[in-house]
Protein backbone atom coordinates (compact mmCIF):
# COMPACT_ATOMS: atom_id res chain seq x y z
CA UNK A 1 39.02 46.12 -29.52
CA UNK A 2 37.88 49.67 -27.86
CA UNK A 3 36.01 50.02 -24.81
CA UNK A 4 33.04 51.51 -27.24
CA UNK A 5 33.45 48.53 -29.26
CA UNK A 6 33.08 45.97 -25.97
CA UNK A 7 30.41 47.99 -24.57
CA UNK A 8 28.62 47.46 -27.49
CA UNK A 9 29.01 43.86 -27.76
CA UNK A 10 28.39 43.32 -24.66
CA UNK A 11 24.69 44.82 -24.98
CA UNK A 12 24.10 43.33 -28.54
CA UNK A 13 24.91 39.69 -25.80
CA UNK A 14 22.77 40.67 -23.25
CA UNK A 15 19.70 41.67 -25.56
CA UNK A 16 20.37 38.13 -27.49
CA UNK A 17 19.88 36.84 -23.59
CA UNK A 18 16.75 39.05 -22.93
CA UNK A 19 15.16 37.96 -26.09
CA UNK A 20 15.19 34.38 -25.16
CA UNK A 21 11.59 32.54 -24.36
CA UNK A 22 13.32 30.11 -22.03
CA UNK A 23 15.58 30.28 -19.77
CA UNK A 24 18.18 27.61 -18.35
CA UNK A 25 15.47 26.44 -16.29
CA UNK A 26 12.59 26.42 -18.38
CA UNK A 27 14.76 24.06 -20.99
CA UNK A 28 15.65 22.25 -18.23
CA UNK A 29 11.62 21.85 -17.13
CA UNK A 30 10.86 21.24 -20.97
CA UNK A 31 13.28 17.88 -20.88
CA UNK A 32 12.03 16.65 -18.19
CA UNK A 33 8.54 16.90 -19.30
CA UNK A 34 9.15 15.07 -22.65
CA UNK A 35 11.37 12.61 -20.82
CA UNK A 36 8.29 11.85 -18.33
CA UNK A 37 5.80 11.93 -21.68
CA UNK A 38 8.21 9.89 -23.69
CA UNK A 39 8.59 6.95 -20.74
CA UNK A 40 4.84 6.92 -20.16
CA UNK A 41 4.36 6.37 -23.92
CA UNK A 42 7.01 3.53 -23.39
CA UNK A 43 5.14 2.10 -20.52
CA UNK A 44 1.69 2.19 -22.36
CA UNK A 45 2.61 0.43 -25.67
CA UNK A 46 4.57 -2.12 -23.58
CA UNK A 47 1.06 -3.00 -21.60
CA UNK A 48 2.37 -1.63 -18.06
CA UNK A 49 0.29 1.52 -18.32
CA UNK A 50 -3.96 1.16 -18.16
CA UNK A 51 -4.76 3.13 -20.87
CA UNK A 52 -7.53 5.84 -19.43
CA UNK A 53 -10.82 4.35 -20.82
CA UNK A 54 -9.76 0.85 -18.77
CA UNK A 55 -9.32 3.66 -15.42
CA UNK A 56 -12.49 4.76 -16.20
CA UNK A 57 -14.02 1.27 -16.53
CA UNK A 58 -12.39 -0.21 -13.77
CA UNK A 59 -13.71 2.16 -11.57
CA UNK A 60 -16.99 1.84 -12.78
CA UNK A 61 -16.68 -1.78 -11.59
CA UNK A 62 -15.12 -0.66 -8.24
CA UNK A 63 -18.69 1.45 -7.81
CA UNK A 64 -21.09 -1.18 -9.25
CA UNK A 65 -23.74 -2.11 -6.73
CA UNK A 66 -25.87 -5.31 -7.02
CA UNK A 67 -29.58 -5.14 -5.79
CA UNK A 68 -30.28 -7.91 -3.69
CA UNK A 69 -33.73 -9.02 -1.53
CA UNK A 70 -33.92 -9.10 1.97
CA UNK A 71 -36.95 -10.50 4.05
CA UNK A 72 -37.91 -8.93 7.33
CA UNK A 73 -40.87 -9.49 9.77
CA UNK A 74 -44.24 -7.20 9.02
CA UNK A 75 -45.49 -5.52 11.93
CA UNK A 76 -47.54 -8.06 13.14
CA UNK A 77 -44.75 -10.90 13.16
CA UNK A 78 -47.17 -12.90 10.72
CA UNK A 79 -45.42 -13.32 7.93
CA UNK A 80 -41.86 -11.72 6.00
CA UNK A 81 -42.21 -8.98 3.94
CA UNK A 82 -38.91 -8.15 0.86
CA UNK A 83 -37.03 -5.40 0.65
CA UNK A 84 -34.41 -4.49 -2.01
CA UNK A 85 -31.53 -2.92 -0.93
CA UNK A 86 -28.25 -2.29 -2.99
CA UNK A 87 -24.93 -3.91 -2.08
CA UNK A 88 -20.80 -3.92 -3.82
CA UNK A 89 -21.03 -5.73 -6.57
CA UNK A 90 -18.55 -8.95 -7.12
CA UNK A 91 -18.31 -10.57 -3.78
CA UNK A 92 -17.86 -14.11 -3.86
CA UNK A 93 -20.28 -16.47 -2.26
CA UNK A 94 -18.98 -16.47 1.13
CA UNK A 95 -18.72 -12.37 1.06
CA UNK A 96 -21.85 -12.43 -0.14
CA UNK A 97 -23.70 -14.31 2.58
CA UNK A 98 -21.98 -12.71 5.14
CA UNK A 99 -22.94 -9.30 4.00
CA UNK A 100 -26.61 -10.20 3.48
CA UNK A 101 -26.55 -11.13 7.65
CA UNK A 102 -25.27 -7.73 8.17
CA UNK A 103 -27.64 -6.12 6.14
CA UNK A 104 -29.91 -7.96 8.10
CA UNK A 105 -28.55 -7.13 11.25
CA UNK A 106 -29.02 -3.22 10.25
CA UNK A 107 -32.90 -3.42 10.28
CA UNK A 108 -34.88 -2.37 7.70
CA UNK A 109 -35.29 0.59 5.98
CA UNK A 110 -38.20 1.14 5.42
CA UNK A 111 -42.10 1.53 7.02
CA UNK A 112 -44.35 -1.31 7.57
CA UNK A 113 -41.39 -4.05 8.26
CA UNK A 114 -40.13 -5.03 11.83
CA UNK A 115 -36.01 -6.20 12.41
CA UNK A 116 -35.68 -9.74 12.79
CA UNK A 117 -32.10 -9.61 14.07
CA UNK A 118 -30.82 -7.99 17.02
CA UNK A 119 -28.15 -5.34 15.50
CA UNK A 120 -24.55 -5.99 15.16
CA UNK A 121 -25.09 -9.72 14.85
CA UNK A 122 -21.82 -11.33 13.35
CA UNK A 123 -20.98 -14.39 11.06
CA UNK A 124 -18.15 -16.38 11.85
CA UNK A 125 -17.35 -17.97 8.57
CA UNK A 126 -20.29 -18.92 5.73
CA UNK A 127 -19.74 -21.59 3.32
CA UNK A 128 -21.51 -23.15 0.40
CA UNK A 129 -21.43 -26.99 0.70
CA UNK A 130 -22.11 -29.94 -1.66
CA UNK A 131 -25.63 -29.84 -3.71
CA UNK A 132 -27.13 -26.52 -2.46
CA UNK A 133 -26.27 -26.13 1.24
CA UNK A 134 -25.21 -22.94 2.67
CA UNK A 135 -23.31 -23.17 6.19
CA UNK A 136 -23.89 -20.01 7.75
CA UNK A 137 -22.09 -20.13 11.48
CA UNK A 138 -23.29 -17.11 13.54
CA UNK A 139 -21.11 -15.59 16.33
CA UNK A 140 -23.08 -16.94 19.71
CA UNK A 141 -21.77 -14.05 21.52
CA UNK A 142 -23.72 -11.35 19.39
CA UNK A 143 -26.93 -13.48 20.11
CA UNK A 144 -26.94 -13.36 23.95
CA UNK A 145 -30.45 -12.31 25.30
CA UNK A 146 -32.02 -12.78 21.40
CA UNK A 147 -35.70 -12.90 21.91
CA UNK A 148 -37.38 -12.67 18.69
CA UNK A 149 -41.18 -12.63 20.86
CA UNK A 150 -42.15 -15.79 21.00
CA UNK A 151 -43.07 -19.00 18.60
CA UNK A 152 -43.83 -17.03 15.52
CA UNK A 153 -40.79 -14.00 15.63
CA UNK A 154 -38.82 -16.60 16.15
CA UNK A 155 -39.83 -18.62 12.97
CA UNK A 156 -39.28 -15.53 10.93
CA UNK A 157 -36.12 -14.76 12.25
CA UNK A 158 -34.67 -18.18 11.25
CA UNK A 159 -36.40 -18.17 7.66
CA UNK A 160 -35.69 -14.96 7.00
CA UNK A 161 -32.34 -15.84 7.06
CA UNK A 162 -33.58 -18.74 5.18
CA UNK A 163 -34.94 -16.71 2.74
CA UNK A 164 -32.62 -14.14 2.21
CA UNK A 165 -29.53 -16.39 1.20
CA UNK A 166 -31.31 -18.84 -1.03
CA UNK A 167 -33.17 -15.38 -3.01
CA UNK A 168 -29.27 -14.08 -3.28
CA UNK A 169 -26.68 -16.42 -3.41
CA UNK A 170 -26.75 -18.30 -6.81
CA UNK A 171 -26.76 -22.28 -6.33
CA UNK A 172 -28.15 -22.38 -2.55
CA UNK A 173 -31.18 -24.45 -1.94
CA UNK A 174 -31.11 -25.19 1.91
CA UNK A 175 -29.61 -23.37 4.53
CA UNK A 176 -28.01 -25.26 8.00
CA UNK A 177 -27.55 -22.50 10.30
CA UNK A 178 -24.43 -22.95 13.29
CA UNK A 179 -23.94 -21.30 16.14
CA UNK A 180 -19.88 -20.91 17.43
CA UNK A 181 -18.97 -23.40 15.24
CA UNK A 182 -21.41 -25.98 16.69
CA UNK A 183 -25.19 -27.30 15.51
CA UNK A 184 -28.06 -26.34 18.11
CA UNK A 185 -31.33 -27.43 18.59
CA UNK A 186 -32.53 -23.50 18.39
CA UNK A 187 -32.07 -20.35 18.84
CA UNK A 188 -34.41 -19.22 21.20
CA UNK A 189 -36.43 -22.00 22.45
CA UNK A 190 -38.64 -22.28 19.74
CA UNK A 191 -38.03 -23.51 16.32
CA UNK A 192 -35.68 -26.31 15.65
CA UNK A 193 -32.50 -25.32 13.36
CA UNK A 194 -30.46 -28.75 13.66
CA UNK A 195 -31.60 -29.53 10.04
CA UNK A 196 -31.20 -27.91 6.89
CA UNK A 197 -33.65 -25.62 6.68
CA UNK A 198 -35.75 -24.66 3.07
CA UNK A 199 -37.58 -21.57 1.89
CA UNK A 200 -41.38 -21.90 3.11
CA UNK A 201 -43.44 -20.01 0.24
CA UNK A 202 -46.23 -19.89 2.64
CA UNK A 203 -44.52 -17.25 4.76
CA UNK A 204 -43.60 -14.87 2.23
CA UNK A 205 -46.81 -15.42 -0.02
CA UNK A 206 -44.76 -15.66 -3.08
């Protein structure tokens, strides 16, 4: 062949080259992009994949809040007032309880009700017993210097507590409050918590 006649193949090759869409690496890009397509397909029909309407649902469930009611003390320390406050949805009893005593423990949130629980109080372990009693055991050492004023804060303290599991946690009639581990005669001096303790509709008008 002549030099005119290589030249001009080798142009007719390189326009061929040119007028390719994809290079070497863009094919390359294009397999592995099926191959990653093709083997989530695979993992989908076999059940190993969540399809994306059960993502979306499942973190719908992972953001569902439950409203729940709390009782505080009114201004006076007469009587406990509710308050609803959201919290995760799907804890299991003992979850449950134990976040309703830090909800507690936070105060409330709104005007017109007075905190019944000095803050950061902790629970220990909570546990629902035979035919409606709740065990909640209350960390002694968040309690130290707890002085709910007297007689009557004191009352609403421990039936607000009372209160606020039997309202929330489904199957709990009586509560028998611990302290470290161990039953006491009180809490502050006042109102004896050695028994099971029910709801007393008289406090909370209801």
């Amino acid at each position: 062949m002549s030099r005119p006649a290589r030249r001009t193949a080798r142009g007719r090759a390189r326009r061929r080259t040119r007028r390719s869409p994809l290079g070497w690496v863009g094919w390359v890009v294009l397999l592995l992009l099926l191959g990653a397509a093709a083997g989530a397909g695979w993992l989908w029909w076999t059940g190993r994949l969540v399809p994306p309407q059960d993502l979306v649902r499942l973190t719908a469930v992972g953001r569902a809040r439950h409203r729940v009611t709390l009782y505080f003390a009114d201004p006076r320390w007469t009587r406990l007032v509710a308050e609803e406050r959201e919290v995760p949805a799907g804890l299991g009893t003992t979850e449950l309880m134990g976040r309703l005593v830090e909800e507690l423990s936070r105060g409330p949130g709104e005007d017109g009700a007075a905190p019944v629980l000095p803050e950061g109080v902790r629970v220990r372990g909570a546990y629902l017993g035979s035919e409606g009693l709740a065990i909640l055991d209350l960390d002694g050492s968040t309690l130290q210097g707890f002085s709910a004023g007297g007689a009557s804060g004191e009352l609403l303290t421990v039936f607000a507590l009372v209160h606020t599991l039997v309202e929330n946690v489904p199957g709990v009639r009586e509560v028998q409050i611990l302290v470290d581990g161990q039953e006491r005669e009180t809490l502050g001096g006042h109102v004896k918590i050695s028994d099971p303790l029910s709801p007393d509709p008289d406090l909370t008008g209801r």
